[in-house]
Every structure is written in C-alpha cells, then in structure tokens.
N, C-alpha and C. Protein backbone atom coordinates (compact mmCIF):
# COMPACT_ATOMS: atom_id res chain seq x y z
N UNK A 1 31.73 -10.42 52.52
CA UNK A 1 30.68 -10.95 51.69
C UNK A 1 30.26 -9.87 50.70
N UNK A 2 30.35 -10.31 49.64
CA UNK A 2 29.55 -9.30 48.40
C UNK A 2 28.23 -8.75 49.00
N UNK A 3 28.19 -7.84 48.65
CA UNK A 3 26.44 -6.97 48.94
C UNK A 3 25.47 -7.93 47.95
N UNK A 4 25.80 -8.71 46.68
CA UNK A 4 24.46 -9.28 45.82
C UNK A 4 24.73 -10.22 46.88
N UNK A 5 25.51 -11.04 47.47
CA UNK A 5 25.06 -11.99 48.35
C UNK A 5 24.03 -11.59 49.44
N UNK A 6 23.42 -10.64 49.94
CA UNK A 6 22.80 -10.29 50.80
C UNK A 6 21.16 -10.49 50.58
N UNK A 7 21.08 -11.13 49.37
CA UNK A 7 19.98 -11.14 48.81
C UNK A 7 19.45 -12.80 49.10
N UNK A 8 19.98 -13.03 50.18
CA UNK A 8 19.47 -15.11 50.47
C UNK A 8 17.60 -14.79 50.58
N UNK A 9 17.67 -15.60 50.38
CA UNK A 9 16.36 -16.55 50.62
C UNK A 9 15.55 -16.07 48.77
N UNK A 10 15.01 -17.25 48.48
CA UNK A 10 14.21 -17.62 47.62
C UNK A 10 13.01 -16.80 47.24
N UNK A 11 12.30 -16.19 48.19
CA UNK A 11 11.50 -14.80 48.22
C UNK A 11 12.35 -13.38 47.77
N UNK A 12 13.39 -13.34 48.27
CA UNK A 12 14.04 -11.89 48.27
C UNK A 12 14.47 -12.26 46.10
N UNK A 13 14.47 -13.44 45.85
CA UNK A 13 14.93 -13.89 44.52
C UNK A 13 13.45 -13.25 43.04
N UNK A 14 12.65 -13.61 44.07
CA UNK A 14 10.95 -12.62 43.21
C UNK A 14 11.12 -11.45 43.46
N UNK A 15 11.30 -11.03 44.35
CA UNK A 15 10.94 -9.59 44.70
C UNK A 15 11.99 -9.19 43.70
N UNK A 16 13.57 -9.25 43.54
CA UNK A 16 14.45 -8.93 42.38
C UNK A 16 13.81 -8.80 40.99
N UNK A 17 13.18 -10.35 40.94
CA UNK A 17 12.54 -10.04 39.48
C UNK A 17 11.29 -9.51 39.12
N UNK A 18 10.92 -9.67 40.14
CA UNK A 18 9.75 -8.49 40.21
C UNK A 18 9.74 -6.97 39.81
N UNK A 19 11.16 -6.68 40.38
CA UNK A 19 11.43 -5.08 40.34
C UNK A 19 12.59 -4.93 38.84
N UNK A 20 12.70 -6.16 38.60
CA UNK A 20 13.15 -5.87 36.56
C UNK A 20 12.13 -6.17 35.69
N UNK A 21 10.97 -6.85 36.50
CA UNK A 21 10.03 -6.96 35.19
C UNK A 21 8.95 -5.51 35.35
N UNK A 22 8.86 -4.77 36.56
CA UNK A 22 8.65 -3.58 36.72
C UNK A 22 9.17 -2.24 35.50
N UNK A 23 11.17 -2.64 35.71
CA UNK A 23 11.48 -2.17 34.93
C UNK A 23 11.79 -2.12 33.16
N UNK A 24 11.56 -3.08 32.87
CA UNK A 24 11.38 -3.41 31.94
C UNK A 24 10.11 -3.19 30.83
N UNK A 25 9.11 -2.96 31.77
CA UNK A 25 7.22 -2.36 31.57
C UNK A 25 7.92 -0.68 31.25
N UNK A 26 9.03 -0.51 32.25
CA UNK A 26 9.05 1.35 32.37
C UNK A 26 9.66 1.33 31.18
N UNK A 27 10.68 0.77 30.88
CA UNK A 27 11.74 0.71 29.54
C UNK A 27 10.80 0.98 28.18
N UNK A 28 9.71 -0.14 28.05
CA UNK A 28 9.10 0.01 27.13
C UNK A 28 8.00 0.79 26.82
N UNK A 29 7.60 1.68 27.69
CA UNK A 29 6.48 3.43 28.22
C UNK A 29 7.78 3.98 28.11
N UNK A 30 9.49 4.16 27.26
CA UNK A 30 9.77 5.28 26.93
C UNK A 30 10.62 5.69 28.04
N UNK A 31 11.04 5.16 29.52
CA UNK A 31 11.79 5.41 30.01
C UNK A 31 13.47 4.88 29.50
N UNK A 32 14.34 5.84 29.79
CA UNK A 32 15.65 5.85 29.65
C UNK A 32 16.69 4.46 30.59
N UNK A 33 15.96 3.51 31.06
CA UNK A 33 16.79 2.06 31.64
C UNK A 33 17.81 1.61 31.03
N UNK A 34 18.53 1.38 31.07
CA UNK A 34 19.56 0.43 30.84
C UNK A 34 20.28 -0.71 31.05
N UNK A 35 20.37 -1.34 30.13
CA UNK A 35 20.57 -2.93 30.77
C UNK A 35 21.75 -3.02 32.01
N UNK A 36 22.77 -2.54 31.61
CA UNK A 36 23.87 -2.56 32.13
C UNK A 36 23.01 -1.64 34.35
N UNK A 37 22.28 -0.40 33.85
CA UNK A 37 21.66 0.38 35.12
C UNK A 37 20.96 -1.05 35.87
N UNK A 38 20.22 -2.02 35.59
CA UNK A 38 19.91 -2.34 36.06
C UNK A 38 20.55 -3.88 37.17
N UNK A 39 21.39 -4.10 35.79
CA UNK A 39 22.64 -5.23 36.60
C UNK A 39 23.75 -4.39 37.83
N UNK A 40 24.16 -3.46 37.69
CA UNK A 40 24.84 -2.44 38.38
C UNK A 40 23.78 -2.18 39.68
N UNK A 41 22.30 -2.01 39.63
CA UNK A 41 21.81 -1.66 40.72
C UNK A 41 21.62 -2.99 41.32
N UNK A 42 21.19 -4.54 40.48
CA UNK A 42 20.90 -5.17 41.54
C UNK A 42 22.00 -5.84 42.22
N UNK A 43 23.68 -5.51 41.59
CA UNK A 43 24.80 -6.09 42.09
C UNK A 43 24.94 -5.00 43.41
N UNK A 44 24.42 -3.76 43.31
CA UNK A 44 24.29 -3.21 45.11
C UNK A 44 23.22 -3.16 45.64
N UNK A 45 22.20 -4.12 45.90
CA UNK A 45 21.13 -4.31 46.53
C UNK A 45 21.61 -5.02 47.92
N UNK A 46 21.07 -4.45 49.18
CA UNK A 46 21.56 -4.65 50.53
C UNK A 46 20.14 -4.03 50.92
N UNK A 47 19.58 -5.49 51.96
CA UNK A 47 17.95 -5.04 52.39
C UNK A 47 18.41 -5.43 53.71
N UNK A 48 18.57 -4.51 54.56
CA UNK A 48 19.11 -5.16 55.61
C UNK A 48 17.83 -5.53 56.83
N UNK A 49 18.20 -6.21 57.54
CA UNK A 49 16.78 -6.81 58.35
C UNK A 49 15.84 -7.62 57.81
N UNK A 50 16.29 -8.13 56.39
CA UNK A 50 15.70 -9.55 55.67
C UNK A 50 16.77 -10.52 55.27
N UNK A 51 16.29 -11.32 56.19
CA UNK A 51 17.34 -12.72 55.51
C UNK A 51 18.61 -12.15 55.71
N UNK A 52 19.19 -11.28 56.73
CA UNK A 52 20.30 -10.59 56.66
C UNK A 52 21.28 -11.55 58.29
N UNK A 53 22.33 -12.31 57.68
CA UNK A 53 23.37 -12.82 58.56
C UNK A 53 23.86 -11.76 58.96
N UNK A 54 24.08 -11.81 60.29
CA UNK A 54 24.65 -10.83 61.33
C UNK A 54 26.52 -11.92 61.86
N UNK A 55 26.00 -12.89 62.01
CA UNK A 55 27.29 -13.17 62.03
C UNK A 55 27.07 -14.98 62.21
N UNK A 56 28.19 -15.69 61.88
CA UNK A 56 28.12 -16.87 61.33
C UNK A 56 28.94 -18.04 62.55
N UNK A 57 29.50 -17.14 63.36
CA UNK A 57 29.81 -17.50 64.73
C UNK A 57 29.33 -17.21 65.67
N UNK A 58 28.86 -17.29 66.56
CA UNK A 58 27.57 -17.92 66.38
C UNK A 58 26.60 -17.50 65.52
N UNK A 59 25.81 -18.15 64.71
CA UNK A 59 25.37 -18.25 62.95
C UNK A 59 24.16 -17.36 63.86
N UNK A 60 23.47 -16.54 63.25
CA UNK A 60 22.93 -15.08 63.64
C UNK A 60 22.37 -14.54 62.76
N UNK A 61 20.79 -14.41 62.35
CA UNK A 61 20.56 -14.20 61.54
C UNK A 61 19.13 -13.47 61.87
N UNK A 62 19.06 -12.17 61.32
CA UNK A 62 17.55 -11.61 61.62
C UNK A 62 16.97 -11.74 60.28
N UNK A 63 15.17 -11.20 60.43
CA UNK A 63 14.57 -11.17 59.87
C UNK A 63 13.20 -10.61 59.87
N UNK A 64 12.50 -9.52 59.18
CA UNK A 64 11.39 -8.77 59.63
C UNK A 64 10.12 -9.36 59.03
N UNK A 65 10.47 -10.77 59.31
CA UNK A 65 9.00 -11.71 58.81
C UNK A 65 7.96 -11.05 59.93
N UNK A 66 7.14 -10.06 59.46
CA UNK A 66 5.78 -10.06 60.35
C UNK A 66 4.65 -10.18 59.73
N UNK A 67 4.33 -11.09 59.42
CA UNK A 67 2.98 -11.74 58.56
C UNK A 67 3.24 -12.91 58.42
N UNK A 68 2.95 -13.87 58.37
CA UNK A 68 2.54 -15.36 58.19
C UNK A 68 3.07 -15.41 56.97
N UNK A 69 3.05 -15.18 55.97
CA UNK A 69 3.27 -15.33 54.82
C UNK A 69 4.89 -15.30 54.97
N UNK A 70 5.31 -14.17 55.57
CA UNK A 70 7.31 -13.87 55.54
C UNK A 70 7.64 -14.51 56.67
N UNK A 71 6.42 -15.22 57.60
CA UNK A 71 7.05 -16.37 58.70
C UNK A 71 7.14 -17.63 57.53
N UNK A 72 6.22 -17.45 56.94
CA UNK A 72 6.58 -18.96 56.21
C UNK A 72 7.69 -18.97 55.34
N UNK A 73 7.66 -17.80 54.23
CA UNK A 73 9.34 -17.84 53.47
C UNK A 73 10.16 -17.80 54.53
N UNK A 74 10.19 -17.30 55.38
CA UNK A 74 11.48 -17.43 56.54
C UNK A 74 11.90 -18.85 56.69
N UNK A 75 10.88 -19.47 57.58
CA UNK A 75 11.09 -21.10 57.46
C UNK A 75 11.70 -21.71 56.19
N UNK A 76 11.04 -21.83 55.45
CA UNK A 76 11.63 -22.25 53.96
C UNK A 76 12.72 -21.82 54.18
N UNK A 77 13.47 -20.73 53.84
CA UNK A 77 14.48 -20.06 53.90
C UNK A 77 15.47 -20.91 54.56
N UNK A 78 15.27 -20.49 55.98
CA UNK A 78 16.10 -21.29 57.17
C UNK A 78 16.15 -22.78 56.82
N UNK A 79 15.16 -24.03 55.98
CA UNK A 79 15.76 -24.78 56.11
C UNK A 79 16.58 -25.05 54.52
N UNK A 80 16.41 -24.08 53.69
CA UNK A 80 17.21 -24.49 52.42
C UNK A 80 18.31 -24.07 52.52
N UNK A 81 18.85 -22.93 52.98
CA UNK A 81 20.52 -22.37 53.36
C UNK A 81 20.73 -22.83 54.57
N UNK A 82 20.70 -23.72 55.54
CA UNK A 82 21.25 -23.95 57.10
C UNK A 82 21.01 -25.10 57.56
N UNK A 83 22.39 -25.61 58.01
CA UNK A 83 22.28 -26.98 58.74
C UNK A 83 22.19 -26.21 60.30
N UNK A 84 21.88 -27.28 60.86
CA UNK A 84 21.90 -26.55 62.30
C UNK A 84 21.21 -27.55 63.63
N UNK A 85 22.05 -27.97 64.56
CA UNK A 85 21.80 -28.70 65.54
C UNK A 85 20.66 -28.35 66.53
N UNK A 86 20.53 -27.00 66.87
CA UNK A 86 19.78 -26.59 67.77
C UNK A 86 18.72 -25.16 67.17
N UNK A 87 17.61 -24.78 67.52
CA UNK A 87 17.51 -23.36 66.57
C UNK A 87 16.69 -22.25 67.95
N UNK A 88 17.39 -21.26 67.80
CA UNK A 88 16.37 -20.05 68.99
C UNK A 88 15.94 -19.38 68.33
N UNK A 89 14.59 -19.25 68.47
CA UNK A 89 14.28 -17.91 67.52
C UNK A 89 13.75 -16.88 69.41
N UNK A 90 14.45 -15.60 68.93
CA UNK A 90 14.32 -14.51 69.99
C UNK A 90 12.87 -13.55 68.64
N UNK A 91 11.81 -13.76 69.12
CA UNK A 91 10.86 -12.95 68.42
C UNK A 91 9.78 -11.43 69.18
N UNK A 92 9.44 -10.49 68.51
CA UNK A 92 8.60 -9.53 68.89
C UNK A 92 8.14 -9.19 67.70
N UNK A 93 6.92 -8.61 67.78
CA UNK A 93 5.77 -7.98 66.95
C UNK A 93 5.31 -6.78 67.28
N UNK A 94 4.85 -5.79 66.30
CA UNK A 94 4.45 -4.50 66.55
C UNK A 94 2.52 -5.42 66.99
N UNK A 95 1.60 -4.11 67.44
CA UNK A 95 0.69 -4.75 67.97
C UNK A 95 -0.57 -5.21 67.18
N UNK A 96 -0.04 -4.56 66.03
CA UNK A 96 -1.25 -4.90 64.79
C UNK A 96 -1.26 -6.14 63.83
N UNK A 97 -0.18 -6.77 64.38
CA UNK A 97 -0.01 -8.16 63.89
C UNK A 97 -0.38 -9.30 64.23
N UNK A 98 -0.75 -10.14 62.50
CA UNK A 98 -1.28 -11.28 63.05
C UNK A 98 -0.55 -12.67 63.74
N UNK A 99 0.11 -12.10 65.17
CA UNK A 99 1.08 -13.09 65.97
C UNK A 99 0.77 -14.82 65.55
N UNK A 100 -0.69 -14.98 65.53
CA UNK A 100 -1.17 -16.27 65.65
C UNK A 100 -0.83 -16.76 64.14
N UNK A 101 -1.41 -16.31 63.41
CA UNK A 101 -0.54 -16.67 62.00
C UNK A 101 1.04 -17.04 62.04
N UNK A 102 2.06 -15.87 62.48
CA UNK A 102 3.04 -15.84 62.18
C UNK A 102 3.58 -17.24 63.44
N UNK A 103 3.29 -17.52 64.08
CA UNK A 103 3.63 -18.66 65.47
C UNK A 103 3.19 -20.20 64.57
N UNK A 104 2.21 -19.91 64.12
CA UNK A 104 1.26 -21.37 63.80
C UNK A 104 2.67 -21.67 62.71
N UNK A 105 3.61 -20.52 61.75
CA UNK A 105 4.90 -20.76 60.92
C UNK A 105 5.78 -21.27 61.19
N UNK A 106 6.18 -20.36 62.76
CA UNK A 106 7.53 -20.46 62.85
C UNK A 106 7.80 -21.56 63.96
N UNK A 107 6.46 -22.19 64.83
CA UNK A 107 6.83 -22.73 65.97
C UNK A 107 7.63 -23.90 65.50
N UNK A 108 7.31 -24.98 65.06
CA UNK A 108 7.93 -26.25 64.62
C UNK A 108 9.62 -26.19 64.44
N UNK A 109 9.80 -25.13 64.00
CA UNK A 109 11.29 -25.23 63.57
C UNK A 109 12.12 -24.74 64.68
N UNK A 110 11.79 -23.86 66.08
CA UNK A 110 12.78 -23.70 67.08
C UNK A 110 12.55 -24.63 68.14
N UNK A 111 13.57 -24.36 69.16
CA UNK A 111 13.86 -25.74 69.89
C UNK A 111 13.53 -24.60 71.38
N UNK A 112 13.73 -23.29 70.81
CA UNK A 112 13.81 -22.68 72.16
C UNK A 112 13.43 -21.06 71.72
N UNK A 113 12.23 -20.33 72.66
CA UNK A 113 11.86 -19.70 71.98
C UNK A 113 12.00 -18.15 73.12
N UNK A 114 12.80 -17.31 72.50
CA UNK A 114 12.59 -16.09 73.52
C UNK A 114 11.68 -14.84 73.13
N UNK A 115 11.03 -14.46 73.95
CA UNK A 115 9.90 -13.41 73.36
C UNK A 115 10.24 -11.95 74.27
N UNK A 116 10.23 -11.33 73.25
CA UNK A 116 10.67 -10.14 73.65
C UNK A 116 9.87 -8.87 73.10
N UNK A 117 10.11 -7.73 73.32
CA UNK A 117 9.66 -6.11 72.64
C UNK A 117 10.35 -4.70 72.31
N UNK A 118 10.38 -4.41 71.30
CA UNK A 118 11.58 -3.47 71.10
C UNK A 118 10.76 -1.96 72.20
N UNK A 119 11.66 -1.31 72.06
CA UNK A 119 11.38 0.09 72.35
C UNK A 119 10.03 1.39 71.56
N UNK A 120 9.93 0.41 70.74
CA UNK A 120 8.91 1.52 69.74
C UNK A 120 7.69 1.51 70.37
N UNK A 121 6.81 2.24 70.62
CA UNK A 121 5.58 2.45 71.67
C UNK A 121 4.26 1.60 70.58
N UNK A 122 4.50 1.29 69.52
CA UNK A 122 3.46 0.23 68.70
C UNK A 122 4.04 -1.39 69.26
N UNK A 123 5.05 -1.38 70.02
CA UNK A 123 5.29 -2.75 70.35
C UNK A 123 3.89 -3.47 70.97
N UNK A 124 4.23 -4.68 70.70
CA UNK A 124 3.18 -5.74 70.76
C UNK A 124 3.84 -6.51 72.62
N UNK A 125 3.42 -6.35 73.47
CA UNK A 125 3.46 -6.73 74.91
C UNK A 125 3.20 -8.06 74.76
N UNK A 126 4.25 -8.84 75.73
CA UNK A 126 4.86 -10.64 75.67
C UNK A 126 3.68 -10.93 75.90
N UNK A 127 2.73 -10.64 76.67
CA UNK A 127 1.87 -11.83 76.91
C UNK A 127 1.11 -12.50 75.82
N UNK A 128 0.89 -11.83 74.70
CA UNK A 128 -0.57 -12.39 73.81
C UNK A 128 0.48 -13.22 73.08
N UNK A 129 1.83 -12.77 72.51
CA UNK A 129 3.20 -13.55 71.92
C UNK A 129 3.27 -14.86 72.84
N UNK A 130 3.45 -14.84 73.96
CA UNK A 130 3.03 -16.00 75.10
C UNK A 130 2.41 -17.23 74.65
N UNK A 131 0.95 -16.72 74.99
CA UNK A 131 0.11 -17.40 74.85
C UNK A 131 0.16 -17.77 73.14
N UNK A 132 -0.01 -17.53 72.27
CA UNK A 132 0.23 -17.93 71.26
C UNK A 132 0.92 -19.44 70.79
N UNK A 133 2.36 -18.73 71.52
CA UNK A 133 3.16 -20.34 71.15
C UNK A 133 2.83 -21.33 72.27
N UNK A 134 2.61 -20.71 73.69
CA UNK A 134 2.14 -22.42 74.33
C UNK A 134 0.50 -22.70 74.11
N UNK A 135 -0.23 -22.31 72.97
CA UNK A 135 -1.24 -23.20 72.61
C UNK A 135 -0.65 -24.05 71.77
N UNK A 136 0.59 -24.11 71.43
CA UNK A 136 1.32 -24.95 70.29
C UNK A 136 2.15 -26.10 71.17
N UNK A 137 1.85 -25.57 72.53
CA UNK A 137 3.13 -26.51 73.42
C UNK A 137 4.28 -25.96 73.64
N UNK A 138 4.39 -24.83 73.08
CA UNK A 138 6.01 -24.04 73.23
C UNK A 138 6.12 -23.33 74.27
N UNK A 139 7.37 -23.69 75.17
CA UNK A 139 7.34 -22.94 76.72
C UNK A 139 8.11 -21.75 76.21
N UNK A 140 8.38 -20.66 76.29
CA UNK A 140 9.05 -19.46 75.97
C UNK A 140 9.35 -19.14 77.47
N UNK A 141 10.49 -18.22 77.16
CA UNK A 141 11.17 -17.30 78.11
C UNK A 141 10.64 -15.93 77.48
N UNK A 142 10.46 -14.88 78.37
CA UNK A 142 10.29 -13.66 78.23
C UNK A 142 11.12 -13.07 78.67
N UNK A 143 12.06 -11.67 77.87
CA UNK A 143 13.16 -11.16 78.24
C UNK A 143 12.71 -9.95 77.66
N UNK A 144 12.44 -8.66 78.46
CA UNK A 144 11.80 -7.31 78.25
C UNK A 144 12.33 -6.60 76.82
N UNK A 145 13.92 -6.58 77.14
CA UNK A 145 14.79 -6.27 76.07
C UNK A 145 15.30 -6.71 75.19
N UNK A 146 15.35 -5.53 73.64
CA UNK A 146 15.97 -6.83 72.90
C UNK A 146 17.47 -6.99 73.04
N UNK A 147 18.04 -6.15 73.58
CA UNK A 147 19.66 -6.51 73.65
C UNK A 147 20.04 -7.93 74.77
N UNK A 148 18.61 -7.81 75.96
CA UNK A 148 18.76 -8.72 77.06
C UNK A 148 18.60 -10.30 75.99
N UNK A 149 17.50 -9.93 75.56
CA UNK A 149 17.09 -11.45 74.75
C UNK A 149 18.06 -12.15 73.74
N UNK A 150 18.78 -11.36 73.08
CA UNK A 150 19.75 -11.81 72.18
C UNK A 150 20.81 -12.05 72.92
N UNK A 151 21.55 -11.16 74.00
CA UNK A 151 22.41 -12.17 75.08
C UNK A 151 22.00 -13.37 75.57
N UNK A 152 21.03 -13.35 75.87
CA UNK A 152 20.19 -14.58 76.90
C UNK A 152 20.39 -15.50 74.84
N UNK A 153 19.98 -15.78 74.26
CA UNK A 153 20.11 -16.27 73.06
C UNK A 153 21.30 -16.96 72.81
N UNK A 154 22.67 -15.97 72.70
CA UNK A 154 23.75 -16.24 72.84
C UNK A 154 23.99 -17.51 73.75
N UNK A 155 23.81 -17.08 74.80
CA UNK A 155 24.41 -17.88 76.11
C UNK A 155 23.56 -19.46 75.71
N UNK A 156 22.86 -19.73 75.44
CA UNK A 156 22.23 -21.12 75.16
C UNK A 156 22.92 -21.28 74.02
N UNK A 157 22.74 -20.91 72.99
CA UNK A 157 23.61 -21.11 71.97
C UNK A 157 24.84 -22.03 72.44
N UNK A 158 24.46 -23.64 71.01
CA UNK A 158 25.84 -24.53 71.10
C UNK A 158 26.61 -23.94 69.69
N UNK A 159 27.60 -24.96 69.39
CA UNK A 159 28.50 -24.57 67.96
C UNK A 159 27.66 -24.82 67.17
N UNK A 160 26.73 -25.44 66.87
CA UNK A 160 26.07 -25.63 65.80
C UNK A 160 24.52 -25.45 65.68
N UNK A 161 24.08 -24.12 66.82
CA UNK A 161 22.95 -23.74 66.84
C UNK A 161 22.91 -22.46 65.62
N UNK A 162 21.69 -22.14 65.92
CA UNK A 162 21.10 -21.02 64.62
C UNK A 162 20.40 -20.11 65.74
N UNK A 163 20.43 -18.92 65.68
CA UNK A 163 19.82 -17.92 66.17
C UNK A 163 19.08 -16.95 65.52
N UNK A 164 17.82 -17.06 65.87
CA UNK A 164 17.02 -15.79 64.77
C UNK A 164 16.14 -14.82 65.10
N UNK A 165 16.20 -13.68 64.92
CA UNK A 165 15.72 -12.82 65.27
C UNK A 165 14.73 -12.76 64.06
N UNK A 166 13.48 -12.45 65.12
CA UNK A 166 12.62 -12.32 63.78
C UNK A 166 10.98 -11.51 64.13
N UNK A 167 10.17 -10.60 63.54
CA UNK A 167 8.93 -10.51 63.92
C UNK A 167 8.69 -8.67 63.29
N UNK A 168 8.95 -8.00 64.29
CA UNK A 168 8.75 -6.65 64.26
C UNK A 168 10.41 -5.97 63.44
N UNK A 169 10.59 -4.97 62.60
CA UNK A 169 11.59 -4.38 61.79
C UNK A 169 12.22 -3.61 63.30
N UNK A 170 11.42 -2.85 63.95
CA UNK A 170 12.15 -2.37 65.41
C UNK A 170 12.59 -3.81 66.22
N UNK A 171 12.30 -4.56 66.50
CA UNK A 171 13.21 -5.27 67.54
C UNK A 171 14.08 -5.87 66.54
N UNK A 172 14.43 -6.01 64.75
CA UNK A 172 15.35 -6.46 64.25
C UNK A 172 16.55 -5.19 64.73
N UNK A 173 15.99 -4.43 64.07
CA UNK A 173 16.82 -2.72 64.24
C UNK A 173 17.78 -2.97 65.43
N UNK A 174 17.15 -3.33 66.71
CA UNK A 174 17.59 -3.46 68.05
C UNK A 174 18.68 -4.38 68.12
N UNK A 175 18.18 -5.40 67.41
CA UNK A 175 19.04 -6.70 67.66
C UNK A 175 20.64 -6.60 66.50
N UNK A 176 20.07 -5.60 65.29
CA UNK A 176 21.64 -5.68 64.82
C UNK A 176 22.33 -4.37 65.24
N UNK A 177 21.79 -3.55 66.25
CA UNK A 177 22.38 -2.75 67.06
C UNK A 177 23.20 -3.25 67.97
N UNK A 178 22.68 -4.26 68.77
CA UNK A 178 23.11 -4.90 69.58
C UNK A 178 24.58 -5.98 69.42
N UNK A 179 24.04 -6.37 67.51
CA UNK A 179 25.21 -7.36 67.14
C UNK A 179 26.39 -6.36 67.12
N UNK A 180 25.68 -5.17 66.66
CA UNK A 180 27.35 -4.27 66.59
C UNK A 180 28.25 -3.97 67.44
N UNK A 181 27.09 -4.05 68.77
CA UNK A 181 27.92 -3.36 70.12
C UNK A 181 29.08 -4.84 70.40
N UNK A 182 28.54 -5.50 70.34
CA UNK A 182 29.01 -7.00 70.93
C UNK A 182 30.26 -7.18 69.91
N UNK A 183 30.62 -6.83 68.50
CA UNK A 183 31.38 -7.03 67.37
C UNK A 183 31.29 -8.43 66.89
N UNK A 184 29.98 -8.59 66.17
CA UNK A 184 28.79 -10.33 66.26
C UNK A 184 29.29 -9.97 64.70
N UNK A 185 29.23 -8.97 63.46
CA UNK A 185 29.13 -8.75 62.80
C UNK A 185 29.45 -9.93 61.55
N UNK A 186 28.82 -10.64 60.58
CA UNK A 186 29.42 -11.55 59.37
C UNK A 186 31.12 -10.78 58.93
C-alpha cells in the first residue's frame, strides 16, 4: 500500500489541509515553501495508530480515538470505508479520559466488546471502562493484556468481521506490536 494511502478517514483529510493552509500563511510571512515541498511531503505522510490497517485478513484496524470527538470520526470512518458482518472493538484509555463520552460513540457500532489496559502506569483500570458500556447494555469481556485481548479478538473473529483497536495511543502501540509478532501486518 502507498504511504498517501495511510491517510483513510475523512478527519485525517482536514488535518492535511489544515497543515497546507498553515503552510501556505508561512509561504506568504516570507518563508521559502514550495509547491512541489509540500506535495512530496504529503505523498510521505504515515500517522501510524490513526485510522491505520494492520491487516485486512482478518481486517484489523487500530486507532488512538481518545476523546469523543475521534470516537465519533472513528465511527464515521468505520462505516464509510468498511463492509463488515460482525465488529469487536478491543478498547483501553489512559486515566484522564473522558471514557463516558468516548463509549456513548463507539458502543452502537460493535457487536462484541473487549476491554483491556496497556502497560503504561497512566492506564485507565477495566472497571470504570466496564461500567461505562453496560450502562449502554454492552456486556464486555475483560482481558488484562493487550496482546491477550487482541488474540482473544482474533479467535471470535468470522471472515467478514472488523476488529478495532481503539482508545489509549499505548494500548494501540501494544496492539501493532503484537500484529507484528503474529505477522497480521496489511
């Protein structure tokens, strides 16, 4: 896959033009830009841990939506690029996040929900993640690890499920660590 392909979802599409109409303000204060510098940089733009496919067998996809706002482009996201029979989202949060926001986003769209915590000592502990989604009705599994949770993910996983990692940038980190060990890779 091309590296400008790495740029999915409809949000990551502002933030691009965001950062040429940035440059374009610098161009005209007298900085040295170039048209050509700036097509050249955004044809190697690679944000990895947003909107970033890990692998397409089983379809695998993280994302460091932690705010309500990047749970909601996420959703959007997920349903404008992806068909998909079944959906897991394996999620964790650092502890300063607003979980209840980001759940009230993402619950509707998975079918099956695993809650987990990376290794970073700001991790956000399953229970309040818990409680969150079953005030929504959502039964979750809790799986300590994120390498455990994305196996456990896997293994439910049909041919035409979607898997997503999503919440805290450390349990993404974890989880495309994990895709590497396994050779999950797009």
């Amino acid at each position: 896959m091309a590296k400008a392909a790495q740029l999915l979802g409809h949000y990551q599409l502002e933030n691009a033009a965001t950062a040429v109409a940035a440059l374009e303000v610098l161009t005209g204060r007298g900085f040295n830009i170039s048209r050509g510098s700036i097509i050249n940089g955004l044809a190697q733009v690679n944000w990895p841990g947003r909107f970033q496919i890990l692998s397409y067998h089983p379809l695998i996809l993280v994302d460091g939506a932690h705010n309500p706002d990047g749970a909601r482009r996420l959703k959007q996201s997920i349903k404008q690029y992806f068909a998909f029979d079944r959906a897991i989202l394996v999620i964790g949060a650092s502890c300063d996040k607003d979980i209840a926001g980001i759940v009230l986003e993402l619950f509707p769209l998975f079918d099956k929900v695993i809650v987990t915590r990376s290794r970073h000592p700001r991790a956000m502990a399953s229970p309040p993640i818990v409680a969150e989604f079953r005030k929504e009705g959502v039964d979750t599994q809790v799986v300590d690890e994120v390498p455990a949770a994305l196996s456990l993910a896997l293994s439910l996983a049909g041919d035409r499920a979607l898997i997503c990692v999503a919440g805290s940038l450390f349990v993404i980190a974890e989880a495309i660590e994990q895709a590497n060990r396994l050779c999950l890779t797009a």
